[in-house]
N, C-alpha and C. Protein backbone atom coordinates (compact mmCIF):
# COMPACT_ATOMS: atom_id res chain seq x y z
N UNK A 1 0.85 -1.18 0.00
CA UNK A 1 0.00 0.00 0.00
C UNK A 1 0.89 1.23 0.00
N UNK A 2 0.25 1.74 -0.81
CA UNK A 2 1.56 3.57 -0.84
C UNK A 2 0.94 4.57 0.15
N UNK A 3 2.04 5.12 0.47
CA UNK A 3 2.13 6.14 1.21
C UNK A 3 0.96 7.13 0.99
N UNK A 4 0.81 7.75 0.23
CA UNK A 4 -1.04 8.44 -0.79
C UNK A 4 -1.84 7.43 0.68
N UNK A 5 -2.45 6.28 -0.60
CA UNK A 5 -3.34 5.72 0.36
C UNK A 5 -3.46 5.32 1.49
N UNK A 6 -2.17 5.05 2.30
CA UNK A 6 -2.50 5.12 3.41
C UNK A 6 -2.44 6.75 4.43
N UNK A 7 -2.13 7.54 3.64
CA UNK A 7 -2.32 9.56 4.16
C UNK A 7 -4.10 9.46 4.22
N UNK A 8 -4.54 9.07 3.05
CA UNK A 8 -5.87 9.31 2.78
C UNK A 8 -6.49 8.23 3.43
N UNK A 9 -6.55 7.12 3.48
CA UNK A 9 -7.02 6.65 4.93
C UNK A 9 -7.24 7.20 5.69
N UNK A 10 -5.73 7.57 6.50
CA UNK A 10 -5.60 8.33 7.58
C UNK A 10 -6.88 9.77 8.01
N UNK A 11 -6.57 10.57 6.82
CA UNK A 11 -8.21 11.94 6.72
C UNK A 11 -8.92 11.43 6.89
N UNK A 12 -9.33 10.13 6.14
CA UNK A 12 -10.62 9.40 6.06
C UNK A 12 -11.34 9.20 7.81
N UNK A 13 -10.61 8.48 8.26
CA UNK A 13 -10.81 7.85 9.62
C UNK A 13 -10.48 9.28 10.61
N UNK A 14 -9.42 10.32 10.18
CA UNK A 14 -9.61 11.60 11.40
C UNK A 14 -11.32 12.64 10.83
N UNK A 15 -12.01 11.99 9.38
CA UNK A 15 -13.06 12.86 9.12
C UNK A 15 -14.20 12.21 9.96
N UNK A 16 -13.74 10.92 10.22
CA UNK A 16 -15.00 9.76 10.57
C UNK A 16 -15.12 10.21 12.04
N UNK A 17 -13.85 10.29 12.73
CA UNK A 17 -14.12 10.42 14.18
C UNK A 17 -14.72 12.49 14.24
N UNK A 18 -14.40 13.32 13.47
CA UNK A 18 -15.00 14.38 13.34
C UNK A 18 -16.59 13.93 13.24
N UNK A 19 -16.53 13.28 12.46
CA UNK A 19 -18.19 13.24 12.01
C UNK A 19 -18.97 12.91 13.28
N UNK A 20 -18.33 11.85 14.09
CA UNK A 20 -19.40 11.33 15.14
C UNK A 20 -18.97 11.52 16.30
N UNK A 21 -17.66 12.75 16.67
CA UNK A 21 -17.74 13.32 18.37
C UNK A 21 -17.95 14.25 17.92
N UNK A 22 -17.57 15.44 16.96
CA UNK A 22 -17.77 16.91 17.02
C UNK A 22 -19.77 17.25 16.78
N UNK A 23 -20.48 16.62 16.39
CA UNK A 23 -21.88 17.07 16.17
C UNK A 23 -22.42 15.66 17.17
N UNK A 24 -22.66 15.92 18.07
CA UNK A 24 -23.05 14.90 18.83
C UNK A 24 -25.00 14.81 18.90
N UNK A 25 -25.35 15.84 18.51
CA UNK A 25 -26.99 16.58 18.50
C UNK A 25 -27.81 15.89 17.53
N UNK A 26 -26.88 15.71 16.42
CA UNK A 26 -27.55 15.17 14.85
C UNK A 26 -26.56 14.38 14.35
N UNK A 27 -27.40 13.61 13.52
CA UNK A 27 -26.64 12.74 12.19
C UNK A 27 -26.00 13.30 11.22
N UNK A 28 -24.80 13.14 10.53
CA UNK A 28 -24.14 13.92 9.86
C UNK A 28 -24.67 14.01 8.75
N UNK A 29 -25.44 14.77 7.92
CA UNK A 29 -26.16 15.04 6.42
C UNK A 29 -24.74 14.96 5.47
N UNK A 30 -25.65 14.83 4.06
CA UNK A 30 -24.54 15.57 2.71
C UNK A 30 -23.67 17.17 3.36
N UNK A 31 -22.85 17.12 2.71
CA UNK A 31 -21.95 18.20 2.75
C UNK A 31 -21.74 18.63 0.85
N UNK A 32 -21.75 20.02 0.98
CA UNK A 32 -21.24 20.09 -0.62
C UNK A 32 -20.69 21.45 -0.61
N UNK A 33 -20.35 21.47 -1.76
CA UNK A 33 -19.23 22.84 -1.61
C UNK A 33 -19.32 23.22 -3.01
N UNK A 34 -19.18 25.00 -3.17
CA UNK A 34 -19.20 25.45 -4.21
C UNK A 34 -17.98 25.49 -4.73
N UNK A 35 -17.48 24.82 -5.96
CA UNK A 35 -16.29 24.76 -6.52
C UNK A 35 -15.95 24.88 -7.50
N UNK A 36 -15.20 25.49 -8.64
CA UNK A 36 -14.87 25.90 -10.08
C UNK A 36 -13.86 24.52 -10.58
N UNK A 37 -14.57 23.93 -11.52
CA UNK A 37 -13.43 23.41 -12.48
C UNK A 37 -12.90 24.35 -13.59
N UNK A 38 -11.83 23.77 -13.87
CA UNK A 38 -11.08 24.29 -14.93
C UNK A 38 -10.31 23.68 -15.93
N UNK A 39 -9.92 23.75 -16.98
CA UNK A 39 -9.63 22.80 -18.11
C UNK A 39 -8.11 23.01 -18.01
N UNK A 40 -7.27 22.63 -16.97
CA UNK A 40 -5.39 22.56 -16.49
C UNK A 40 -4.61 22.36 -18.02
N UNK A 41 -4.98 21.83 -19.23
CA UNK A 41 -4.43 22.34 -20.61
C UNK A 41 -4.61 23.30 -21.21
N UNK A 42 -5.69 24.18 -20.78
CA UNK A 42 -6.26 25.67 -21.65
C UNK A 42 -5.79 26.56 -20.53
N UNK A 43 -4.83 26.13 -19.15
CA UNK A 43 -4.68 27.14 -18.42
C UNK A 43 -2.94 26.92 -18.79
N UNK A 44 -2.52 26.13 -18.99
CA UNK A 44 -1.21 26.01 -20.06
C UNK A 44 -0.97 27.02 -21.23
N UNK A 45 -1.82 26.47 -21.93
CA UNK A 45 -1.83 27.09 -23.21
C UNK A 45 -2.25 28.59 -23.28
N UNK A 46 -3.22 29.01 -22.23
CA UNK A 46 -2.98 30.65 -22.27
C UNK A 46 -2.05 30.84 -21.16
N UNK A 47 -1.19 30.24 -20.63
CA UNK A 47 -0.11 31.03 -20.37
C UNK A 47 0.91 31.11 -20.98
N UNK A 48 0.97 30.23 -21.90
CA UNK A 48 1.79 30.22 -23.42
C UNK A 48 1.37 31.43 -24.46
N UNK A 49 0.05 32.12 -24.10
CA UNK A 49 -0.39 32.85 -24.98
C UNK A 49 -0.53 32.18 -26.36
N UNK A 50 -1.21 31.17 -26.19
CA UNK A 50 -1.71 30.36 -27.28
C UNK A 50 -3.44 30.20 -27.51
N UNK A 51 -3.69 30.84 -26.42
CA UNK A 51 -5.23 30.55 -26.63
C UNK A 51 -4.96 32.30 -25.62
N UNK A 52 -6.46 32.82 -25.49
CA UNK A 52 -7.15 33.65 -24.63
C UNK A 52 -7.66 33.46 -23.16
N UNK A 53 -7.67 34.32 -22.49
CA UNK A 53 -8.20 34.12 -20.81
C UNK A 53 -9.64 33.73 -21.25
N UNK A 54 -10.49 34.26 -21.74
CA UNK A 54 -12.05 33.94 -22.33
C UNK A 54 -12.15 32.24 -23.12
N UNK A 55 -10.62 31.99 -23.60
CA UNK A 55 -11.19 30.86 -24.15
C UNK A 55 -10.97 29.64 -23.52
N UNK A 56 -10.36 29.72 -22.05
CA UNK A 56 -10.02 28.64 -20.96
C UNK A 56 -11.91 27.95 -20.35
N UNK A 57 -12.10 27.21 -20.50
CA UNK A 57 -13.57 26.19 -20.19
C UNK A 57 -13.15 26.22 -18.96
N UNK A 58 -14.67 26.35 -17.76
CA UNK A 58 -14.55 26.40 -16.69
C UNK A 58 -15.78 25.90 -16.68
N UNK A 59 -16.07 25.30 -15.27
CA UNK A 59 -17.39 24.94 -14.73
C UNK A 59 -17.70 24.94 -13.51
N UNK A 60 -18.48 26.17 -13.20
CA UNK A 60 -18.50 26.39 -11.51
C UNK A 60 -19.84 25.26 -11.01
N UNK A 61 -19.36 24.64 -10.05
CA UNK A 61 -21.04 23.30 -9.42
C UNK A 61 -20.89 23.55 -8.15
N UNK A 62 -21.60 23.35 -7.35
CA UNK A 62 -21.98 22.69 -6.37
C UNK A 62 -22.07 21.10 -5.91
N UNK A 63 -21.00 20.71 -5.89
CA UNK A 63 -20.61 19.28 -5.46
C UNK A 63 -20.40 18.32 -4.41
N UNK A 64 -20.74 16.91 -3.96
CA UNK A 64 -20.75 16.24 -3.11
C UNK A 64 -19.63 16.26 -2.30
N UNK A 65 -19.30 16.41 -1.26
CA UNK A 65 -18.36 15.85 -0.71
C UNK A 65 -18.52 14.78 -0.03
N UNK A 66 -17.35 13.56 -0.78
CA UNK A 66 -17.99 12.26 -0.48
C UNK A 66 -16.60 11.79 0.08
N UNK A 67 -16.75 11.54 1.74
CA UNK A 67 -15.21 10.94 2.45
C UNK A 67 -14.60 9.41 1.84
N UNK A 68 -15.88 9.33 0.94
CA UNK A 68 -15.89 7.60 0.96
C UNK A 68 -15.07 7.26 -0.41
N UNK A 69 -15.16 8.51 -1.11
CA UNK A 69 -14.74 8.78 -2.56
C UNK A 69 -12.65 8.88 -2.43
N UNK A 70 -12.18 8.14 -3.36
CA UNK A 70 -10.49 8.82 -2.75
C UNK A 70 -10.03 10.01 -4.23
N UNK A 71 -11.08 10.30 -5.21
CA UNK A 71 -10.68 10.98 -6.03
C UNK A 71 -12.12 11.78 -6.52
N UNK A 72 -11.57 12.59 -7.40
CA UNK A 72 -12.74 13.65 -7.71
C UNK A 72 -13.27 12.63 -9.53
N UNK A 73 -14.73 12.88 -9.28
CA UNK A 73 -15.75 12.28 -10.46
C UNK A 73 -16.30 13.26 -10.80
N UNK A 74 -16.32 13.51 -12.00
CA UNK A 74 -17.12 14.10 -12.88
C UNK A 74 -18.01 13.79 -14.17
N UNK A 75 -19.21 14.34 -14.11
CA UNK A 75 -20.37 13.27 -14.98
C UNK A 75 -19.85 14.05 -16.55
N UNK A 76 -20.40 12.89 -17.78
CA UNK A 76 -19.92 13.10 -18.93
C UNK A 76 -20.39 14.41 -19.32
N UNK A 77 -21.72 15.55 -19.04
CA UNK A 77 -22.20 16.33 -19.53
C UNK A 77 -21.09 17.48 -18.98
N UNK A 78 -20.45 17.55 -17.83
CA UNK A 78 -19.74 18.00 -17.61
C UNK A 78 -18.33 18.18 -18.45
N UNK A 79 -17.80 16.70 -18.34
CA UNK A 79 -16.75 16.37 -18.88
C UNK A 79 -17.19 16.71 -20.92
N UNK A 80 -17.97 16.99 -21.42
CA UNK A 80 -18.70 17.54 -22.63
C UNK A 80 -18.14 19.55 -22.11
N UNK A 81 -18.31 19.86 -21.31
CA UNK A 81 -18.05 21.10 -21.80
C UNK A 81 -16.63 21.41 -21.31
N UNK A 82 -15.99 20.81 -20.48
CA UNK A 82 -14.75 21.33 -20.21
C UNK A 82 -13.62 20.78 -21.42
N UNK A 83 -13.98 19.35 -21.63
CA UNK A 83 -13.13 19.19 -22.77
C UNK A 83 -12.07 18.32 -22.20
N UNK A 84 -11.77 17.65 -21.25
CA UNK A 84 -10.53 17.48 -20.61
C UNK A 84 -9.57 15.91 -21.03
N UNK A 85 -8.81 16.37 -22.00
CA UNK A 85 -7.89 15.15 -21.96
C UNK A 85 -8.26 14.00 -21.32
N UNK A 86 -8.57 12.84 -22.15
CA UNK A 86 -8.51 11.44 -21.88
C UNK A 86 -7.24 10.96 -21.60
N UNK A 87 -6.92 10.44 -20.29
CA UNK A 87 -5.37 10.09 -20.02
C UNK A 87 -5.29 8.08 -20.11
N UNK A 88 -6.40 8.11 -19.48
CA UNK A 88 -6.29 6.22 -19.85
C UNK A 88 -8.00 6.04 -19.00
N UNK A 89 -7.92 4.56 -18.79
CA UNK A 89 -9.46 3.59 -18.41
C UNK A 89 -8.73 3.23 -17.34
N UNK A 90 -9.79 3.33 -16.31
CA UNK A 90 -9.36 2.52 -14.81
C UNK A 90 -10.43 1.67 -14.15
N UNK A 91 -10.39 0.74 -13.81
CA UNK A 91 -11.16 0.17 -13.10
C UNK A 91 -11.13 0.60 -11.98
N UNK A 92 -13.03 0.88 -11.23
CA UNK A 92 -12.91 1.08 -9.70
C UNK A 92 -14.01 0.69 -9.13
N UNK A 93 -14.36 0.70 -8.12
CA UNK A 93 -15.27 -0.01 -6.94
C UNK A 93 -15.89 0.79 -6.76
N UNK A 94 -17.37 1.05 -6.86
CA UNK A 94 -18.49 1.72 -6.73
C UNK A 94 -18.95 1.78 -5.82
N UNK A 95 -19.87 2.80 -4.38
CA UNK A 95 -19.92 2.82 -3.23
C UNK A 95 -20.83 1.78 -2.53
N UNK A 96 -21.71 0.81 -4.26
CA UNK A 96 -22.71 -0.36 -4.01
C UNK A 96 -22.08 -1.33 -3.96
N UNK A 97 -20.25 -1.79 -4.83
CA UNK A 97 -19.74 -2.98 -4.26
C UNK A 97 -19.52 -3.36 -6.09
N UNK A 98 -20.19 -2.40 -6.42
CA UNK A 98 -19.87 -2.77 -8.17
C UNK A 98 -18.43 -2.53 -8.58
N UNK A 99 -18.19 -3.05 -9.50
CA UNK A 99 -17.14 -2.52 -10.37
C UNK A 99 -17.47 -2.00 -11.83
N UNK A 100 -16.44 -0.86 -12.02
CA UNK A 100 -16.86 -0.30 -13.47
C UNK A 100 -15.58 0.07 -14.13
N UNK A 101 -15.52 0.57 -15.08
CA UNK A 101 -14.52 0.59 -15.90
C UNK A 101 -14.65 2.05 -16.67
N UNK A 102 -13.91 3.23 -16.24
CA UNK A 102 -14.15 4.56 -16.59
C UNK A 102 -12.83 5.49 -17.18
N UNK A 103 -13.40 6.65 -17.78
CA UNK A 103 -12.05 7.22 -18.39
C UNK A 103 -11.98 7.95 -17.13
N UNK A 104 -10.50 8.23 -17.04
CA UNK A 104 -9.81 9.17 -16.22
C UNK A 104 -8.62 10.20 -17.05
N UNK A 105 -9.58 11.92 -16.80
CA UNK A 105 -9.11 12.82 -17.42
C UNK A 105 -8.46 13.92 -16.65
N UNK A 106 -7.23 14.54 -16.90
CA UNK A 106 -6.91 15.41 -16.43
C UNK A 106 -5.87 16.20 -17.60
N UNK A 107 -5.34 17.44 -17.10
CA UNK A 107 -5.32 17.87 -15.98
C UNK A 107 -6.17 18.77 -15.24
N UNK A 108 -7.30 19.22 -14.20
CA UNK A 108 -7.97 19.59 -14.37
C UNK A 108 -7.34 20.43 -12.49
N UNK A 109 -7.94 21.82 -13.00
CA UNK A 109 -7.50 22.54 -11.68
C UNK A 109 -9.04 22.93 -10.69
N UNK A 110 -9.06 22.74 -9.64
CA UNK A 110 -10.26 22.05 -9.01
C UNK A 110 -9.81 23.71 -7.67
N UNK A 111 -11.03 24.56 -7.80
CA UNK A 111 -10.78 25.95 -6.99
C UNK A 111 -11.92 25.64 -6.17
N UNK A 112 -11.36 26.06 -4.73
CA UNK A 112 -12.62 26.11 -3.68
C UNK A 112 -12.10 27.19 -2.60
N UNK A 113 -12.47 28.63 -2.74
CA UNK A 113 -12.21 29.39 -1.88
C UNK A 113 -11.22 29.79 -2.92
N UNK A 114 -9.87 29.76 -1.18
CA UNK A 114 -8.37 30.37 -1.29
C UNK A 114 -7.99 29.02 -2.04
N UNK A 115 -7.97 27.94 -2.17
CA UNK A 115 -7.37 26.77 -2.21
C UNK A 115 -7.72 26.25 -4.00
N UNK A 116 -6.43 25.90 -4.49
CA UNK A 116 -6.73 24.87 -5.55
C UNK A 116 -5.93 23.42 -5.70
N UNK A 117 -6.43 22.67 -6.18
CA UNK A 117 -5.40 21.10 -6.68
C UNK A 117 -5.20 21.08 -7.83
N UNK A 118 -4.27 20.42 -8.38
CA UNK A 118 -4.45 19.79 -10.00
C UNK A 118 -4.81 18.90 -9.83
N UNK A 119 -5.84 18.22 -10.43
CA UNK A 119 -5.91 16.30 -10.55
C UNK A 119 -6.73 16.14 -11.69
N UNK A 120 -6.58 14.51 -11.61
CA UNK A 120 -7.39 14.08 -12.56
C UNK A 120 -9.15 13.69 -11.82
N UNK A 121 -9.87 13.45 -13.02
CA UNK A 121 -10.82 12.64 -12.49
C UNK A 121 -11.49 11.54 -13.33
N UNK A 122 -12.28 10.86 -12.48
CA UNK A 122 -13.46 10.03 -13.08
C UNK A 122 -14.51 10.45 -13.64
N UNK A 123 -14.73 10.57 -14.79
CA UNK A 123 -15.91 10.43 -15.80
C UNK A 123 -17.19 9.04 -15.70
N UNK A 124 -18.07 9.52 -15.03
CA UNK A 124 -19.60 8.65 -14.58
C UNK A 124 -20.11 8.96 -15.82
N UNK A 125 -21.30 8.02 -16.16
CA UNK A 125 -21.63 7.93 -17.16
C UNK A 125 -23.15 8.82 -16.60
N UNK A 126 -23.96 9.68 -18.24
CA UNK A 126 -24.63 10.58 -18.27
C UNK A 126 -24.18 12.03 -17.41
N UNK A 127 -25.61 12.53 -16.70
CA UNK A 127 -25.68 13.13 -15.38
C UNK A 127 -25.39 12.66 -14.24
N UNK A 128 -24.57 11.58 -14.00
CA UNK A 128 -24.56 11.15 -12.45
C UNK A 128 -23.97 12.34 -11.70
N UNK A 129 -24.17 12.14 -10.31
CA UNK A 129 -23.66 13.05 -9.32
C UNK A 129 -22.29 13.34 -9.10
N UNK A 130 -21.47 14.35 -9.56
CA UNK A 130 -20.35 14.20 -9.60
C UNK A 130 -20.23 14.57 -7.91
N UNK A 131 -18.65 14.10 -7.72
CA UNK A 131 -18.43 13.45 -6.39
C UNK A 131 -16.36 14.34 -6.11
N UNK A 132 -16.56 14.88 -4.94
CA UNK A 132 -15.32 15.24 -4.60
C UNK A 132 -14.27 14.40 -3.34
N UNK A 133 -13.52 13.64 -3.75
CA UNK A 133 -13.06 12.61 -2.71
C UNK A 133 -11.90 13.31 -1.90
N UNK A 134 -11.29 12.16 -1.21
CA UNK A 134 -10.37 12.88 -0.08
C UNK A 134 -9.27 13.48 -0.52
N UNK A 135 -8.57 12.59 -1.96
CA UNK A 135 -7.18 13.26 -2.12
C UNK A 135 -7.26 14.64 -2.34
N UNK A 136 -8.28 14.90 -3.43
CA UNK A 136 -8.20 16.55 -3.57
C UNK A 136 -8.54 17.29 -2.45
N UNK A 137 -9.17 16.94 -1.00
CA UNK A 137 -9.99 17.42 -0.30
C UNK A 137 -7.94 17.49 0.92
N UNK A 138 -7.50 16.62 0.56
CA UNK A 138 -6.39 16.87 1.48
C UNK A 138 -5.22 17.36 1.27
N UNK A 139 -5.30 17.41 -0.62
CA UNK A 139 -3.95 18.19 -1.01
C UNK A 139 -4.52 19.87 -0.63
N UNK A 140 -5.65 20.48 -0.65
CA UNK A 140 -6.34 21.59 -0.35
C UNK A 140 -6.31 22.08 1.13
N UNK A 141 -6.05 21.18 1.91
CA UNK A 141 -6.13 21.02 3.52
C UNK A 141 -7.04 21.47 3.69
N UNK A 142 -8.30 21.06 3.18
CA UNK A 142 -9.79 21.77 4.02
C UNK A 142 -10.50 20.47 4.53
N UNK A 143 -11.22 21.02 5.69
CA UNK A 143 -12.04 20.20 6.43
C UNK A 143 -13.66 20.37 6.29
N UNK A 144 -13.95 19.03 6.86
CA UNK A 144 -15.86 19.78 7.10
C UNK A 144 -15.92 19.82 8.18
N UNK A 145 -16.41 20.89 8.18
CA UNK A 145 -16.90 21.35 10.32
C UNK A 145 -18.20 20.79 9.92
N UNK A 146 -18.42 19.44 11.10
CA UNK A 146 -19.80 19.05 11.54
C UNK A 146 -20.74 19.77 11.69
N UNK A 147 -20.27 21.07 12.60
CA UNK A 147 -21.20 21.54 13.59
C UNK A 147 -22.21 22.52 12.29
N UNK A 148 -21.97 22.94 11.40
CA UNK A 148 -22.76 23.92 10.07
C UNK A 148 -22.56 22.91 8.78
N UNK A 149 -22.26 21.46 9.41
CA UNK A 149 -21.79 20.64 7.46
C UNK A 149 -21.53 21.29 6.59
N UNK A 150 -20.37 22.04 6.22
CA UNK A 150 -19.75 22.70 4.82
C UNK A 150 -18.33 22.43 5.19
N UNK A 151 -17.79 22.06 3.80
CA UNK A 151 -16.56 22.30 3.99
C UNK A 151 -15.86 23.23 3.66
N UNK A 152 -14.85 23.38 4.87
CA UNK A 152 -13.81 24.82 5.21
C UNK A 152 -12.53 24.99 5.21
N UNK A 153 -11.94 26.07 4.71
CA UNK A 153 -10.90 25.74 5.03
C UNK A 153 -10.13 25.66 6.22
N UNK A 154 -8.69 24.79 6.11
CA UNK A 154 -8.26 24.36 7.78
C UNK A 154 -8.31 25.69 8.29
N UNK A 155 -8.89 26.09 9.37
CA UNK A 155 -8.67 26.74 10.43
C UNK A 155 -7.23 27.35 10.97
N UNK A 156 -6.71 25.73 11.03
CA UNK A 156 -4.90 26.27 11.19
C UNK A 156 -4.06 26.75 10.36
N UNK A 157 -4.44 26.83 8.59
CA UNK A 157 -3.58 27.05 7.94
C UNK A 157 -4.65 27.82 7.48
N UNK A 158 -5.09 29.48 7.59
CA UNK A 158 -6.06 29.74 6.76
C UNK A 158 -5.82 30.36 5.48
N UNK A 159 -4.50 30.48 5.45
CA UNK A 159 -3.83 31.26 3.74
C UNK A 159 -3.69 30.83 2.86
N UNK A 160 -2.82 29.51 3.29
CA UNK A 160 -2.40 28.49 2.12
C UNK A 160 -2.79 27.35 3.01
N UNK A 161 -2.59 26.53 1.84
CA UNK A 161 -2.86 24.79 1.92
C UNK A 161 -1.20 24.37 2.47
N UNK A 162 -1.58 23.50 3.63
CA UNK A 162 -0.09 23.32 4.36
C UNK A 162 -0.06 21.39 4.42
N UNK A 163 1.10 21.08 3.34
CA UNK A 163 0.93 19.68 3.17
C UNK A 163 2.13 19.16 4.02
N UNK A 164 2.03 17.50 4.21
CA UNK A 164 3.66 17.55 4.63
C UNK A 164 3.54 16.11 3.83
N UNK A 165 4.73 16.15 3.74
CA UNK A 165 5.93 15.12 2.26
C UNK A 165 5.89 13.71 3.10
């Protein structure tokens, strides 16, 4: 097991024990967060001055935050307007126990607040619910505070995203 997955474990299980001592009143609901995609080759290429600031594809949503997820998904209607490089097919495990077989595109720059990631993601087939998982949620260092369910940024680092190697 690599070092990645077992970091993201790690969030996973410090989000789990957040979830069920910090809101002790209620059950923990959906969490979602307003967040901008961006097409990470058209933000290349106009800084090459090869394309225009107007002609970089963006897509601002409102998205799941799913602890259960370890990467960010995005549905094809989406992945239709940003445009984003097909990098290869991956097989993965669905939160019902399925397996599926999906493209994974990047590079895609993923803004929430002060904070951004580069990554790739998963392409769901149609409209499914696109889904924001832990890695991007921990290269960003933001948390969900139980107590209002949204996610925030860390508290302790409120400027920048503070990772360690």
């Amino acid at each position: 097991m690599g070092i990645l997955q077992l970091k993201s474990r790690k969030f996973v299980m410090e989000l789990e024990k957040i979830r069920y001592t910090g809101n002790k009143n209620k059950r923990m609901g959906h969490v979602y967060a307003d967040i901008e995609l961006i097409n990470g080759a058209d933000l290349l290429l106009a800084k090459m001055h090869m394309i225009g600031e107007d002609e970089i594809k963006r897509f601002p949503l409102r998205i799941l935050v799913d602890t259960g997820a370890h990467m960010l998904a995005i549905n094809e209607n989406i992945q239709e307007v940003l445009q984003v490089p097909v990098r290869e097919r991956r097989k993965v495990q669905l939160a019902d126990g399925r397996f599926g077989e999906f493209d994974v595109v990047g590079p895609i720059d993923l803004r929430f607040k002060n904070r951004t990631v580069n990554c790739s993601a998963f392409v769901l087939p149609g409209n499914s619910a696109p889904l924001l998982g832990v890695i991007p949620l921990e290269e960003m260092d933001v948390l969900i505070d139980p107590n209002i369910e949204e996610l925030v940024v860390n508290p302790e680092h409120p400027y920048f995203a503070q990772l360690r190697l």
